[in-house]
C-alpha atoms as a PDB file:
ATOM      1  CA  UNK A   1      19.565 -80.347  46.010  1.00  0.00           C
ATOM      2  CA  UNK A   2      16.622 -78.789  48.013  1.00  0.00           C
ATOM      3  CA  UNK A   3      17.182 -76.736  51.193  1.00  0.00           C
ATOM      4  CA  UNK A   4      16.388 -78.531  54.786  1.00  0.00           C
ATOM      5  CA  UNK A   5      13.203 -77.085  55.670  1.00  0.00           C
ATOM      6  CA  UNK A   6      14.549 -76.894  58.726  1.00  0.00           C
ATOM      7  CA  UNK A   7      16.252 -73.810  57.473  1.00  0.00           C
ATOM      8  CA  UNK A   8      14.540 -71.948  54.754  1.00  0.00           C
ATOM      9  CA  UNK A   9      16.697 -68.970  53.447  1.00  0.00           C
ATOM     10  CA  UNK A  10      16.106 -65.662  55.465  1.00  0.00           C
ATOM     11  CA  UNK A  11      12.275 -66.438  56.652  1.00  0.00           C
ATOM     12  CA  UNK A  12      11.431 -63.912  59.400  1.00  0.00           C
ATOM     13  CA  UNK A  13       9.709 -60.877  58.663  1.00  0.00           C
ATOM     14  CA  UNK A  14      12.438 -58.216  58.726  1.00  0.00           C
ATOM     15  CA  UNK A  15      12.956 -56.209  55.605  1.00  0.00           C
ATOM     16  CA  UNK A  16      13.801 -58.295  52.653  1.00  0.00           C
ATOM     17  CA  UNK A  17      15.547 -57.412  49.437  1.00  0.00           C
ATOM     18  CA  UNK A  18      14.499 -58.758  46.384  1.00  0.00           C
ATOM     19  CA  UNK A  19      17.039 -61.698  45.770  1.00  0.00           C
ATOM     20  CA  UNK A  20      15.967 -63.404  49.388  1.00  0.00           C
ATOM     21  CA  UNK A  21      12.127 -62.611  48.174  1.00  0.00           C
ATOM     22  CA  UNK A  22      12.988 -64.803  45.125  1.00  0.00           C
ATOM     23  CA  UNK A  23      15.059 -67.116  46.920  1.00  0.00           C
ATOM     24  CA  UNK A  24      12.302 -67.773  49.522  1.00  0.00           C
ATOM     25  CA  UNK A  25       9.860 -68.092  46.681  1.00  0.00           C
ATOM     26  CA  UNK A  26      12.368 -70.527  44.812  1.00  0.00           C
ATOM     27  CA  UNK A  27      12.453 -72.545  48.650  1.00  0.00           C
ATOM     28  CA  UNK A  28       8.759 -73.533  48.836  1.00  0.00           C
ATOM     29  CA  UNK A  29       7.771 -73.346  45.230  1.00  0.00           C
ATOM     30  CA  UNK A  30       9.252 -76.633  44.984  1.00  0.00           C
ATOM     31  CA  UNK A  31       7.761 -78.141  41.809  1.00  0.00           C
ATOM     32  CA  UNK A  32       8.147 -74.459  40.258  1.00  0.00           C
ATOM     33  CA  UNK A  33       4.743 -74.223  38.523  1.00  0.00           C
ATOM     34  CA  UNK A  34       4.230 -70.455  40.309  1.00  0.00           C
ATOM     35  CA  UNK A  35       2.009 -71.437  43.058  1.00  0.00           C
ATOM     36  CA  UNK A  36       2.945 -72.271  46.686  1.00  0.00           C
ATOM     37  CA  UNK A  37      -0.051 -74.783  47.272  1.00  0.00           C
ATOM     38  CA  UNK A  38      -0.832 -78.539  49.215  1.00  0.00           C
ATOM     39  CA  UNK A  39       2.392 -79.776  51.462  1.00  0.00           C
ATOM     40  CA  UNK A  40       4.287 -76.443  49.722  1.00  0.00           C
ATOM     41  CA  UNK A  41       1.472 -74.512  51.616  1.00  0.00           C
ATOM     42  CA  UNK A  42       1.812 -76.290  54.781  1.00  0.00           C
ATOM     43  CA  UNK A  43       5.470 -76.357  54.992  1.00  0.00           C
ATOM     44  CA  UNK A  44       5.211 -72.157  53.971  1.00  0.00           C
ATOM     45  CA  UNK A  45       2.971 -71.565  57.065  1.00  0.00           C
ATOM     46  CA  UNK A  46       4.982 -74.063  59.460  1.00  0.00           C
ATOM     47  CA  UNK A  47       8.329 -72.060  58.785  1.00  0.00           C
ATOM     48  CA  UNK A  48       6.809 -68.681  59.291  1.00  0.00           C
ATOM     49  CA  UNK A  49       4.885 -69.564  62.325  1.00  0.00           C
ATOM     50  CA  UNK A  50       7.732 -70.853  63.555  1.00  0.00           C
ATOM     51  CA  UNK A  51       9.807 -67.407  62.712  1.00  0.00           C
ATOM     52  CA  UNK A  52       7.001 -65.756  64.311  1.00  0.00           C
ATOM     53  CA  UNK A  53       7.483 -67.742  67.915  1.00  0.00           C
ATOM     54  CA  UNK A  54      10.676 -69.047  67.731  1.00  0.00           C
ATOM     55  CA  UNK A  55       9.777 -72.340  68.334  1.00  0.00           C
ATOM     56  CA  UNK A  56       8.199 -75.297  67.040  1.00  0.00           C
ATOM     57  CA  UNK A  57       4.825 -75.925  65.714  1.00  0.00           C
ATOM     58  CA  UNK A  58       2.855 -78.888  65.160  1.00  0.00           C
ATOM     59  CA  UNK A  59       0.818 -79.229  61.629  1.00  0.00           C
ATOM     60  CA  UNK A  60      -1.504 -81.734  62.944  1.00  0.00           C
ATOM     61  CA  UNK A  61      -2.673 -79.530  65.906  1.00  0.00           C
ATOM     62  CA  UNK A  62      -5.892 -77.717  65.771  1.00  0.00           C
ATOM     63  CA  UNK A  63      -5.239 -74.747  66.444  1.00  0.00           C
ATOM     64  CA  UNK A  64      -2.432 -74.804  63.499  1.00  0.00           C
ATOM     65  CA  UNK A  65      -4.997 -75.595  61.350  1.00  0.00           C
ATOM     66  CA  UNK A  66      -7.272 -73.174  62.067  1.00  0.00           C
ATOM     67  CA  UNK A  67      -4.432 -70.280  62.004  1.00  0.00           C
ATOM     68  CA  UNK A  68      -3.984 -71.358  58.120  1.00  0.00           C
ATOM     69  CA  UNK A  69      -7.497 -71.535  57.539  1.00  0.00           C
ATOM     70  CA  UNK A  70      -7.636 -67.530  58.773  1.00  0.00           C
ATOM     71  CA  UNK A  71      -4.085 -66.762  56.875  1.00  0.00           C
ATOM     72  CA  UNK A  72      -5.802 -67.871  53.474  1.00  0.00           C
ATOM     73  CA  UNK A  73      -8.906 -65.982  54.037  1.00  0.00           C
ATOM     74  CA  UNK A  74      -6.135 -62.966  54.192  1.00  0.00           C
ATOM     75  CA  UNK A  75      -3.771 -63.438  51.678  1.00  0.00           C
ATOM     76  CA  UNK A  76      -5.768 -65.919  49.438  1.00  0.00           C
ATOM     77  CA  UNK A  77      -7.304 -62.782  47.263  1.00  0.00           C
ATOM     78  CA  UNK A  78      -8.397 -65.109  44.504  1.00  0.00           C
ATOM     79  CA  UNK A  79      -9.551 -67.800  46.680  1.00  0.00           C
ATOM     80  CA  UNK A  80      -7.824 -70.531  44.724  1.00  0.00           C
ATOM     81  CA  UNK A  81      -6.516 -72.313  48.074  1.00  0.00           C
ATOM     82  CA  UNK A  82      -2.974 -71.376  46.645  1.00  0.00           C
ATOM     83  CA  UNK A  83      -0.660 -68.292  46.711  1.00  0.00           C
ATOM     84  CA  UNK A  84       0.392 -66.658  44.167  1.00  0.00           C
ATOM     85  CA  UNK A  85       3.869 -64.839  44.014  1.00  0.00           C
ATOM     86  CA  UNK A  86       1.767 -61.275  44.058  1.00  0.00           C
ATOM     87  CA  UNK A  87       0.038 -62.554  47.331  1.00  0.00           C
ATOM     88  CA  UNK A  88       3.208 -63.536  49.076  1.00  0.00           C
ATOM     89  CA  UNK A  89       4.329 -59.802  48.791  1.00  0.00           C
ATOM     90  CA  UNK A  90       1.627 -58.864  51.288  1.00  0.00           C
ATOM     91  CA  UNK A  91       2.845 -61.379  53.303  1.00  0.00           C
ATOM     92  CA  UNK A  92       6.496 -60.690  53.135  1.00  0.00           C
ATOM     93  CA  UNK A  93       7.978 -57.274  53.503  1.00  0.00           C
ATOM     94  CA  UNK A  94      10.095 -56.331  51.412  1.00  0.00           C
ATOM     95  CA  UNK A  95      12.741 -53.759  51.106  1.00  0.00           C
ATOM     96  CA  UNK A  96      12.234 -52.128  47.943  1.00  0.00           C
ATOM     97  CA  UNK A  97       8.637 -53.343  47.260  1.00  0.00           C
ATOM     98  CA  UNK A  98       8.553 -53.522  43.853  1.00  0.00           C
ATOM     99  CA  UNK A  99       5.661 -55.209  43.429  1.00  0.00           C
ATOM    100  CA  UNK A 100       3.626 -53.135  45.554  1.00  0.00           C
ATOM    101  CA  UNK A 101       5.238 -49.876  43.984  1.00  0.00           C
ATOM    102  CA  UNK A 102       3.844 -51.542  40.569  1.00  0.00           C
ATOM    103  CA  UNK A 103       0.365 -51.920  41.729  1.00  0.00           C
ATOM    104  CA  UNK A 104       0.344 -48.128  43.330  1.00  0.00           C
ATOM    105  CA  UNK A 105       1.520 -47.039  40.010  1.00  0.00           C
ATOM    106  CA  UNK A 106      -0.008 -49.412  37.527  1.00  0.00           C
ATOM    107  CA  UNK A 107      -2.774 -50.021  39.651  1.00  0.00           C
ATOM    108  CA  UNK A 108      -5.461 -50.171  37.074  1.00  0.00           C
ATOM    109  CA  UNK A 109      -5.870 -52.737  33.912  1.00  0.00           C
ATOM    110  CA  UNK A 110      -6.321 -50.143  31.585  1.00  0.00           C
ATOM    111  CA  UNK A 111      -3.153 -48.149  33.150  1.00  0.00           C
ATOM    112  CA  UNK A 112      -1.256 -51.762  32.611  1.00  0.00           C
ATOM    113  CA  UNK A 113      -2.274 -52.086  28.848  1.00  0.00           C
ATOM    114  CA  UNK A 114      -1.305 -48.829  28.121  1.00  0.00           C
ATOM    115  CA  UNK A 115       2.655 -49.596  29.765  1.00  0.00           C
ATOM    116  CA  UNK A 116       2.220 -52.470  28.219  1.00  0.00           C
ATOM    117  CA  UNK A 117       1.939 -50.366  24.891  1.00  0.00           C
ATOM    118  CA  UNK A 118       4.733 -48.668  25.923  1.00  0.00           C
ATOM    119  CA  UNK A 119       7.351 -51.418  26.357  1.00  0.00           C
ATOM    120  CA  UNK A 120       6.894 -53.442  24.036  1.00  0.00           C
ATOM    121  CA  UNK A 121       8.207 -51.486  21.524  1.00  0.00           C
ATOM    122  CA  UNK A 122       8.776 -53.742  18.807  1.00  0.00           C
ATOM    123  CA  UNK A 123       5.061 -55.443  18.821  1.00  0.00           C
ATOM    124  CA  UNK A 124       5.818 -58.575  19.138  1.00  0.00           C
ATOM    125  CA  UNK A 125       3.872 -59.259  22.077  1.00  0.00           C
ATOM    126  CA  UNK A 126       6.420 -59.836  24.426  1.00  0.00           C
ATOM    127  CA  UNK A 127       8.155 -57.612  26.462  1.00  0.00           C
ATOM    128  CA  UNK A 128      11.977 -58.417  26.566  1.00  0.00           C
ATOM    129  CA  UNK A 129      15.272 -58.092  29.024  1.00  0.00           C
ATOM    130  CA  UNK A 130      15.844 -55.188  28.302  1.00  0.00           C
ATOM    131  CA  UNK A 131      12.619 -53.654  27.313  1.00  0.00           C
ATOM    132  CA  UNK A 132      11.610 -54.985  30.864  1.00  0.00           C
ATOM    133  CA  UNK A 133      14.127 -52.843  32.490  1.00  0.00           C
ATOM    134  CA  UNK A 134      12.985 -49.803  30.636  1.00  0.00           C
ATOM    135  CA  UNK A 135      10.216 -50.601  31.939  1.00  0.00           C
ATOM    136  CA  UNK A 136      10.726 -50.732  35.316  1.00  0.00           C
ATOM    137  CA  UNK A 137      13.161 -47.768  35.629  1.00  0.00           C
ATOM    138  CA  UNK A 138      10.315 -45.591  34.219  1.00  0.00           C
ATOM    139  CA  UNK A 139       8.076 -47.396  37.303  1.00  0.00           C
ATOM    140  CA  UNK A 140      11.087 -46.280  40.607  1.00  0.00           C
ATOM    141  CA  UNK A 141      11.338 -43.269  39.031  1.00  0.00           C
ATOM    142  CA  UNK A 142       7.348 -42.034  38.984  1.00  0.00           C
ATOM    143  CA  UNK A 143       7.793 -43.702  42.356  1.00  0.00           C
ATOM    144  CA  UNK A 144      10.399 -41.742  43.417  1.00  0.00           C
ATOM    145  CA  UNK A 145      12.218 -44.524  44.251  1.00  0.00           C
ATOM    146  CA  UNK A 146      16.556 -44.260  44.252  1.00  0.00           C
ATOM    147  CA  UNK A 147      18.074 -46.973  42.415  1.00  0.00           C
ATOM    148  CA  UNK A 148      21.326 -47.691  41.116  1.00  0.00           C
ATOM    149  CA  UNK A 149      22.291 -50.193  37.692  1.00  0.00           C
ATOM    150  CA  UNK A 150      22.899 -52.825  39.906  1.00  0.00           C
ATOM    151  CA  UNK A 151      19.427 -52.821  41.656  1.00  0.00           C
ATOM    152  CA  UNK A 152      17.848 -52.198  38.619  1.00  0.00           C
ATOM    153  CA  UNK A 153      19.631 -55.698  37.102  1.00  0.00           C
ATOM    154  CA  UNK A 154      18.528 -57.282  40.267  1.00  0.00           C
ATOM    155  CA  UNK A 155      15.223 -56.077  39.734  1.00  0.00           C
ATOM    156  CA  UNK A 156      15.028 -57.410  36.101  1.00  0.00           C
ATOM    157  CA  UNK A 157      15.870 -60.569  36.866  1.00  0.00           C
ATOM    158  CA  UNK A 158      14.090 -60.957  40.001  1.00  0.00           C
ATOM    159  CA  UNK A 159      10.656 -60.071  37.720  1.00  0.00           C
ATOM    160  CA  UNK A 160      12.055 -62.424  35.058  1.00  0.00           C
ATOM    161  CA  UNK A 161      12.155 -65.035  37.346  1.00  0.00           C
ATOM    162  CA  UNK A 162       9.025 -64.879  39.063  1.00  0.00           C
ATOM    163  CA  UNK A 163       6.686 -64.583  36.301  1.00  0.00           C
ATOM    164  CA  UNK A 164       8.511 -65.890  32.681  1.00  0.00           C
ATOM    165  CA  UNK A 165       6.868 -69.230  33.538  1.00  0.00           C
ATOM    166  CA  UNK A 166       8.238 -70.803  30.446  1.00  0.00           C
ATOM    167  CA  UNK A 167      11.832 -69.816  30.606  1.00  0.00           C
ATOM    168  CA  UNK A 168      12.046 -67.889  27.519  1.00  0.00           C
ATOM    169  CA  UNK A 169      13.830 -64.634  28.506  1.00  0.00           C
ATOM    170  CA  UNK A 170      10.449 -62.845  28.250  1.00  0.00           C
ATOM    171  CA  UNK A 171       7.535 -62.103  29.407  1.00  0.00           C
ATOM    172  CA  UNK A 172       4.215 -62.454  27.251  1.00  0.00           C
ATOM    173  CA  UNK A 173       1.319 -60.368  28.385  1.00  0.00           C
ATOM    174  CA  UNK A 174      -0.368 -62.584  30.624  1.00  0.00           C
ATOM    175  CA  UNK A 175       2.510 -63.615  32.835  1.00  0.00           C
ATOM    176  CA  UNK A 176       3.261 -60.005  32.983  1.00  0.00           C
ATOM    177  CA  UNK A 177      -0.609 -59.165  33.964  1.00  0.00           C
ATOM    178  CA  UNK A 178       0.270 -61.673  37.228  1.00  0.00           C
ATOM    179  CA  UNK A 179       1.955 -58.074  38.632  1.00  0.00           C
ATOM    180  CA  UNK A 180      -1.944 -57.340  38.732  1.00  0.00           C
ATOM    181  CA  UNK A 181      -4.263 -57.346  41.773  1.00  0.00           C
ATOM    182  CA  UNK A 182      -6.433 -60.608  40.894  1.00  0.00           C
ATOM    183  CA  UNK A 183      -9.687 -58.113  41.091  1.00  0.00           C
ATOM    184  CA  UNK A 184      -7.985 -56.287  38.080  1.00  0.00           C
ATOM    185  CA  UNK A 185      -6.398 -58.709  35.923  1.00  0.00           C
ATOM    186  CA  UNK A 186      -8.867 -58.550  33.441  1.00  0.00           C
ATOM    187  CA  UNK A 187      -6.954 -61.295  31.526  1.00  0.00           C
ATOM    188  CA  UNK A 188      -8.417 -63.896  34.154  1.00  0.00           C
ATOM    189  CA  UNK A 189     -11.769 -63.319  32.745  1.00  0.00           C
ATOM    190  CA  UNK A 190     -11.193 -64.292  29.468  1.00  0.00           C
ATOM    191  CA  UNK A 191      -8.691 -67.161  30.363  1.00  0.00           C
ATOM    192  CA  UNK A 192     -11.511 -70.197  29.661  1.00  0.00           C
ATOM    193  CA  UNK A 193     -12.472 -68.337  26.259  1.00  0.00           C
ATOM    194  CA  UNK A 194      -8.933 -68.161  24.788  1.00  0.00           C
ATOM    195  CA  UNK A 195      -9.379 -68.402  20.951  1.00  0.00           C
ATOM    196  CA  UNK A 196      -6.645 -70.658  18.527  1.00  0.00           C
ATOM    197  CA  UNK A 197      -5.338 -68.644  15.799  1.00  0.00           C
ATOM    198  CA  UNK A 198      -8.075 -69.557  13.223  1.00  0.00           C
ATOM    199  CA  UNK A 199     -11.266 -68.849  15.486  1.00  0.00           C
ATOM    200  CA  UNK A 200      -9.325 -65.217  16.025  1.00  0.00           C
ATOM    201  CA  UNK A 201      -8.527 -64.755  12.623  1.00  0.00           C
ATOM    202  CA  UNK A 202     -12.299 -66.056  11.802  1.00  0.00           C
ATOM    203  CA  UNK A 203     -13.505 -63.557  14.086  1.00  0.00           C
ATOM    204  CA  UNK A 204     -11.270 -60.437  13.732  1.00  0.00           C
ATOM    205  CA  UNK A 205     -11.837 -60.713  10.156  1.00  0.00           C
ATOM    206  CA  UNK A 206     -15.796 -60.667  10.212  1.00  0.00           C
ATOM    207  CA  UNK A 207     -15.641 -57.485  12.561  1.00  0.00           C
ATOM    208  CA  UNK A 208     -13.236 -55.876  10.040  1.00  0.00           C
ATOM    209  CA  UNK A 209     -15.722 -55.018   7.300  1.00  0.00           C
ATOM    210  CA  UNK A 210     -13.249 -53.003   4.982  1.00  0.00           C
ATOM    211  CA  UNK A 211     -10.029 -55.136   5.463  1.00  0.00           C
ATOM    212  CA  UNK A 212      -8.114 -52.750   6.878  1.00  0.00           C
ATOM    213  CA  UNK A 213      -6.531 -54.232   9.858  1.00  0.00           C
ATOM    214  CA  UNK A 214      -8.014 -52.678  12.945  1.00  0.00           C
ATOM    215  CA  UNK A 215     -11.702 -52.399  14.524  1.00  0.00           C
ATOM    216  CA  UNK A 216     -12.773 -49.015  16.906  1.00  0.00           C
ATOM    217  CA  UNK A 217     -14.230 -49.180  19.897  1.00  0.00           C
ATOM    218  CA  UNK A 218     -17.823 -50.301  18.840  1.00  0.00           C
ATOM    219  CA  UNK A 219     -16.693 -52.793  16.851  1.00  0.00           C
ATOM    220  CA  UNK A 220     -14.808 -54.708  19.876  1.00  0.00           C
ATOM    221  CA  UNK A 221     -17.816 -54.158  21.837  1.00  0.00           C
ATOM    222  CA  UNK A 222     -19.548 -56.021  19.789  1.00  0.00           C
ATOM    223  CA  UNK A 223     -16.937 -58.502  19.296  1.00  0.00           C
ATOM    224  CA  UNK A 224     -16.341 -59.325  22.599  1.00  0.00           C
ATOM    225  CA  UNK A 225     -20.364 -59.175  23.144  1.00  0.00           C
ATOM    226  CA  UNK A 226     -20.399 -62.152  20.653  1.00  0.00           C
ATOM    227  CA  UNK A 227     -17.520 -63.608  22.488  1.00  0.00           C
ATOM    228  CA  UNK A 228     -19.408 -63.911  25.631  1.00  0.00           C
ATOM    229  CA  UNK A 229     -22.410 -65.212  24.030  1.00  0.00           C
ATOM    230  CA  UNK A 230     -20.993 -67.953  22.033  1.00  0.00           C
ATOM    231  CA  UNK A 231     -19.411 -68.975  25.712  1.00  0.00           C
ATOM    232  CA  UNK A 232     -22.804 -68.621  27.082  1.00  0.00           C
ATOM    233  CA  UNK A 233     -21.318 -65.911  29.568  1.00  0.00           C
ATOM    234  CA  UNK A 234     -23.797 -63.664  31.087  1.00  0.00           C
ATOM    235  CA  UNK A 235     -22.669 -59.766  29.369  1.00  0.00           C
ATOM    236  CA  UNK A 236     -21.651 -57.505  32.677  1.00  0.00           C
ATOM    237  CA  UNK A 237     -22.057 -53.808  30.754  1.00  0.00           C
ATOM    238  CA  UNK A 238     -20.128 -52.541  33.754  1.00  0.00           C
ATOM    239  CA  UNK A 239     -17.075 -54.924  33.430  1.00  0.00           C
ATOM    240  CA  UNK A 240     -17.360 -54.680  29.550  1.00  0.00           C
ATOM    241  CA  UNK A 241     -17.105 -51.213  29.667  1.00  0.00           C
ATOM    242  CA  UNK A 242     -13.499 -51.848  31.876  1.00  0.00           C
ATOM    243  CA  UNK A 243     -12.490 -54.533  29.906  1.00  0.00           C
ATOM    244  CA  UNK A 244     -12.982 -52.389  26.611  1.00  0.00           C
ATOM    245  CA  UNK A 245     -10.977 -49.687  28.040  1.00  0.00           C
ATOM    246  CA  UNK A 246      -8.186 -51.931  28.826  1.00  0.00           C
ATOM    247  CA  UNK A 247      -8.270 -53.288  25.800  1.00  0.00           C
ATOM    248  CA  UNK A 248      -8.502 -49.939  24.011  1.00  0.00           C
ATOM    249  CA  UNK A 249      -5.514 -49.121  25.606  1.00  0.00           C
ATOM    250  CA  UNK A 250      -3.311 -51.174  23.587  1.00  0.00           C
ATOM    251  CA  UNK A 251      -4.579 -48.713  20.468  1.00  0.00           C
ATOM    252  CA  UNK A 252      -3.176 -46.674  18.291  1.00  0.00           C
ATOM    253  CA  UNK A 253      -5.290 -43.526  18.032  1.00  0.00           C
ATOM    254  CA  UNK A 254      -8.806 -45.355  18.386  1.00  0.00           C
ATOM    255  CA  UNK A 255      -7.758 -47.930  15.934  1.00  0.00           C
ATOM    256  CA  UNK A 256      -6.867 -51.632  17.503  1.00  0.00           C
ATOM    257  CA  UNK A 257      -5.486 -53.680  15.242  1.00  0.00           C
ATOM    258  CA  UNK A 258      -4.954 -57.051  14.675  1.00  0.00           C
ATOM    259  CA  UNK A 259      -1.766 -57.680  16.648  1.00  0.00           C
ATOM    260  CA  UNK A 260      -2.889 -56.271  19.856  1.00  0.00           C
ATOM    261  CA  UNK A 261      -6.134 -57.863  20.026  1.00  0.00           C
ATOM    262  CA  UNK A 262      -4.346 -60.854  19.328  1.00  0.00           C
ATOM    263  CA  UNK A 263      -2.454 -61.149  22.297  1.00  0.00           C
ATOM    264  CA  UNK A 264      -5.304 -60.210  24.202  1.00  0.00           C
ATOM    265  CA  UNK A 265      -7.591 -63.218  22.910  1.00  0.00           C
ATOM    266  CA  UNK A 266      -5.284 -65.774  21.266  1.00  0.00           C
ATOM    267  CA  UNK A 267      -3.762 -69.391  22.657  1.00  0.00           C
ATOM    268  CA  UNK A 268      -0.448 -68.069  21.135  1.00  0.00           C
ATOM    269  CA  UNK A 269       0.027 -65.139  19.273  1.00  0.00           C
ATOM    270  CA  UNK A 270       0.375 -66.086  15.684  1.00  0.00           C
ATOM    271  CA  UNK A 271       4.146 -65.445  13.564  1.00  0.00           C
END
């Protein structure tokens, strides 16, 4: 049964810990598709006006209106007219910021493929429970952040909840690149050109002239060159450049094979 709006769990802008974050999230986030957006949006800015003043606010008033309209050009990074769990951290602090220590630390796409790399140990494309908190032990401690096995649980499942969209237990490489500033998750850009298995295969297998499984770096330039063009998408040499290195991240010794790509450019990562 959904909370009374009246009383939305632990909405005031005092330190937070990262089960009320969630929980907050959880409150407004009511049809659970990862976006606080519409009446969600309107009931969101209500409450914390409201735990701003102490006291009542109208939505149909002006000047209410106009107060959103400013918040959103703030917090809105991506200009969707939505927010995002990775905008609401700006807008809530939190105790143990873990998803700003992630962005000071993995700040950079090319820096988050190469984690990526890291974790996912078994190259499956997924990063797991427990590769997940590997993951993010590795991240508190670069941070010099003090944890204990209990926190570090919390923080788990806290990051499993906000971002496994589908429920699985895991997180696949794009709900994991949501941790991302919008301006760097270069995932976005190539979320309209998503290949099925076939057109990949089709593709990775014309680049790979001698069969053997992975492409260098000129050949995914020109890959991803012929990508864009077959989308009719105007080639940025700066971003490719970025985009290549992130990409290039997720190799092994100059040599990207089929696997990582995969999960770069594919619907659904094939078995």
């Amino acid at each position: 049964m959904a909370n009374k709006l009246q009383q939305p769990p632990h909405l005031h802008l005092a330190e937070l810990s990262a089960t009320q974050f969630i929980d907050i999230w959880n409150h407004f986030d009511t049809d659970g598709n990862g976006y606080i957006e519409g009446k969600e949006l309107e009931n969101f800015f209500r409450e914390l006006e409201i735990s701003r003043k102490g006291a009542r606010v109208d939505p149909s008033n002006s000047t209410f209106k106009e107060k959103m309209k400013e918040f959103m050009q703030k917090f809105d990074k991506n200009a969707d007219g939505r927010i995002e769990m990775s905008e609401l951290a700006q807008i809530l602090p939190t105790e143990e910021n873990f998803l700003l220590c992630f962005r000071e630390f993995v700040g950079s796409s090319s820096e988050f493929m190469a984690a990526w790399r890291r974790y996912d140990t078994d190259r499956s494309g997924y990063i797991e429970a427990n590769e997940l908190k590997g993951f993010l032990s590795d991240l508190l401690k670069k941070a010099n952040r003090h944890y204990d096995d209990q926190k570090l649980h919390e923080y788990t499942q806290t990051i499993l909840k906000m971002f496994d969209l589908n429920g699985d237990g895991k997180l696949g490489l794009s709900e994991m690149a949501r941790l991302l500033p919008v301006q760097e998750n270069f995932l976005l850009k190539f979320q309209d050109i998503k290949l099925t298995s076939e057109q990949f295969s089709a593709i990775f297998t014309f680049y790979d002239k001698d069969g053997n499984g992975y492409i260098d770096e000129q050949e995914l330039d020109a890959l991803l060159r012929d990508l864009y063009e077959k989308n009719k998408k105007e080639v940025d040499t700066k971003n490719l450049t970025g985009y290549k290195k992130s990409i290039m991240a997720l190799s092994d010794g100059g040599k990207l094979y089929r696997s990582e790509l995969e999960i770069v450019l594919c619907r659904e990562p094939m078995l």
